[in-house]
Protein backbone atom coordinates (compact mmCIF):
# COMPACT_ATOMS: atom_id res chain seq x y z
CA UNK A 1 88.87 86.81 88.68
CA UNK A 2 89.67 88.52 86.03
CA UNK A 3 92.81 91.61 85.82
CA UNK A 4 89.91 95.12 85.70
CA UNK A 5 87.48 97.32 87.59
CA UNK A 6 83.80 96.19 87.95
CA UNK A 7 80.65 98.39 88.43
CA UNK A 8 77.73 97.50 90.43
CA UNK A 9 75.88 97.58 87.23
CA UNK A 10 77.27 94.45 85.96
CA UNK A 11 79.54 95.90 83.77
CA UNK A 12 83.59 95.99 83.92
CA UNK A 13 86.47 98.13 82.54
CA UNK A 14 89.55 95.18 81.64
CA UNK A 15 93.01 96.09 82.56
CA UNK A 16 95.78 95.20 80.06
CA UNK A 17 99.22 94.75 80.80
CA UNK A 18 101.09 98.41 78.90
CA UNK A 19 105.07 99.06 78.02
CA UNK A 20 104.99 100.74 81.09
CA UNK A 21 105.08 97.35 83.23
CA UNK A 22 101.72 98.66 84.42
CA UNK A 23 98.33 98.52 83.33
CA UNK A 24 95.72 100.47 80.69
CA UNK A 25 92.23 100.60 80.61
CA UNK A 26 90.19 98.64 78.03
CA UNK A 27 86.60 99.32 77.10
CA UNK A 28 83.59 99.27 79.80
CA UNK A 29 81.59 96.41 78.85
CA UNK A 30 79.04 93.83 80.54
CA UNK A 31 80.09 91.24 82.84
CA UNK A 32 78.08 88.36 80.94
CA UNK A 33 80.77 86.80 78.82
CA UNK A 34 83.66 86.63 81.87
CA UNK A 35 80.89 85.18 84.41
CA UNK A 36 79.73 82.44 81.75
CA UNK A 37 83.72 81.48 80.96
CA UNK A 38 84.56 81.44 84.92
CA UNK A 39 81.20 81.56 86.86
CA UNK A 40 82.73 80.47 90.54
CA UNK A 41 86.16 83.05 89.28
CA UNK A 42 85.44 85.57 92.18
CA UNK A 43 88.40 86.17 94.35
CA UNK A 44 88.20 86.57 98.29
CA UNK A 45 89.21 90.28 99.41
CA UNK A 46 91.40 90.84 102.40
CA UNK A 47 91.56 94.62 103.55
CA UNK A 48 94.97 95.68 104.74
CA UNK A 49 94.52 97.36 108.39
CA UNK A 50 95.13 100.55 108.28
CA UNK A 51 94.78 101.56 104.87
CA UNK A 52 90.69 102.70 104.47
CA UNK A 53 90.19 106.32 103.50
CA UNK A 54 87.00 108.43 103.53
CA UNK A 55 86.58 111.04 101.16
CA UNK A 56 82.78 112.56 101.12
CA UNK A 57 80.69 109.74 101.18
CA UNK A 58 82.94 107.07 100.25
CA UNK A 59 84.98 104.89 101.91
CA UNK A 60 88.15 103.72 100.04
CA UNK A 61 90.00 99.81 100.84
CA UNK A 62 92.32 97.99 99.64
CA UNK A 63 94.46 95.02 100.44
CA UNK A 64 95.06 91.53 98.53
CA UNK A 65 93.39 88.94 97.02
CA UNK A 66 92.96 84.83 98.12
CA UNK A 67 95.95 84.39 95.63
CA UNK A 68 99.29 85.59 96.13
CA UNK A 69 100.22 88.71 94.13
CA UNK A 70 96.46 89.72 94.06
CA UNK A 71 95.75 93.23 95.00
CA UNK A 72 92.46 95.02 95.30
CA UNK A 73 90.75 98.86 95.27
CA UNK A 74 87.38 99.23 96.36
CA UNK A 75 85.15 102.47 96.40
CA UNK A 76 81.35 101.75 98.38
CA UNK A 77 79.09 103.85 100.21
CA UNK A 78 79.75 105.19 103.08
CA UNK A 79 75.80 105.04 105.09
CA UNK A 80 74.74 101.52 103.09
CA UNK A 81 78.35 99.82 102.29
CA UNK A 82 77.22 99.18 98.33
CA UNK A 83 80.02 99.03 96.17
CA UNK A 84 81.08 101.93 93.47
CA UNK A 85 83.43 100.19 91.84
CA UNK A 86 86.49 97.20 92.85
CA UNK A 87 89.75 97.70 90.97
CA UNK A 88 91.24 93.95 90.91
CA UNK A 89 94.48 92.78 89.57
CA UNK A 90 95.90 89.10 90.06
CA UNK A 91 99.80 89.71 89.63
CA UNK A 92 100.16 93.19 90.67
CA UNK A 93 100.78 93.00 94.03
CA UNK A 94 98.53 93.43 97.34
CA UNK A 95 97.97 97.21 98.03
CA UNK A 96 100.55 98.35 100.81
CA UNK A 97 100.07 102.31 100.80
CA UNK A 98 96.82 104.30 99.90
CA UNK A 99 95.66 108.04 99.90
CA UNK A 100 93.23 110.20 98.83
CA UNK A 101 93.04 113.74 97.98
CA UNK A 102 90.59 115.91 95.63
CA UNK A 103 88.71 112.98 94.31
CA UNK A 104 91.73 111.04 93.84
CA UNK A 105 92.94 107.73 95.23
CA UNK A 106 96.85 107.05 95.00
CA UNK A 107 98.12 103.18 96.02
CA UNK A 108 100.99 101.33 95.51
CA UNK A 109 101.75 97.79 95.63
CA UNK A 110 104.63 95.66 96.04
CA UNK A 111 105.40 92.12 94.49
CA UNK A 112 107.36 90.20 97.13
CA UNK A 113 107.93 87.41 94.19
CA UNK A 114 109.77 90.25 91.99
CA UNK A 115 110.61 93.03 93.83
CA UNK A 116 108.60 95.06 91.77
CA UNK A 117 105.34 97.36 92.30
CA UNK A 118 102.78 99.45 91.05
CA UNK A 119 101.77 103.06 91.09
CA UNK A 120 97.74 103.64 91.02
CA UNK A 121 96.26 107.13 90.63
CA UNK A 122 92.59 106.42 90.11
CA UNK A 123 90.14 108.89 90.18
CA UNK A 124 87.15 108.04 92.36
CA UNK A 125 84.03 109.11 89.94
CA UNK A 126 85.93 107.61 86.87
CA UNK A 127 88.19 104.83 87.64
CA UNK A 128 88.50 103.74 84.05
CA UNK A 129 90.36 106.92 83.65
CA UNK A 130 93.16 105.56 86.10
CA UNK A 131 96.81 105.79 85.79
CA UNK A 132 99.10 102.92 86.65
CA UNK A 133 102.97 102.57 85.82
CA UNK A 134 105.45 99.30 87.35
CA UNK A 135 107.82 101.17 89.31
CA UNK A 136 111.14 99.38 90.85
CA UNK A 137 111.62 98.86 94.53
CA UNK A 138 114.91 98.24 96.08
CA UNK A 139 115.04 95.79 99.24
């Protein structure tokens, strides 16, 4: 699965690696080229306990991926469960902290392979708008 955010309308936002050691947004665009390149490249989700938020009628999750360093963001409906948008990133780290507060969604992640992490702030009715910077944890 590819590094991005995807929209229940078939269409994604790529994420590209910045000089911040985090990512930027690319350009929203259909899903039809990246599911003819890798169509069985979907990656199995595994919610961390303890980390969904609700904010209106969301629900906010995250966790990893079926690889290691994955890490996931997902915004769905609250009454029918059907998907807003799911932030995915294959070497960024599964999702170990999450909040949200006036629309906004703030996670981190930490890469046990590096020692490194990421800072999300990703705003819930515009995700392609998010922020993320590599940050440095000490162990």
């Amino acid at each position: 699965m590819e590094d991005g955010v995807f929209f229940g309308d078939d269409t994604w936002v790529p994420l590209v690696p910045d000089s911040s050691e985090g990512f930027s947004a690319g350009e929203r665009t259909g899903t039809e080229a990246i599911m003819e390149a890798e169509p069985d490249g979907w990656a199995e989700l595994d919610s961390t306990p303890g980390l969904m938020a609700k904010t209106g009628d969301l629900v906010i999750d995250a966790g990893g991926g079926s690889g290691e360093g994955e890490g996931f963001v997902t915004a769905a409906d609250r009454e029918g469960g059907r998907f807003l948008w799911i932030l995915h990133v294959n070497s960024g780290g599964r999702i170990s902290s999450l909040s949200v507060e006036a629309g906004v969604v703030r996670a981190s992640s930490e890469s046990g392979t590096t020692g490194s992490g990421l800072e999300w702030t990703i705003p819930v009715f515009n995700p392609a708008a998010l922020q993320c910077r590599g940050r440095a944890t000490h162990k």
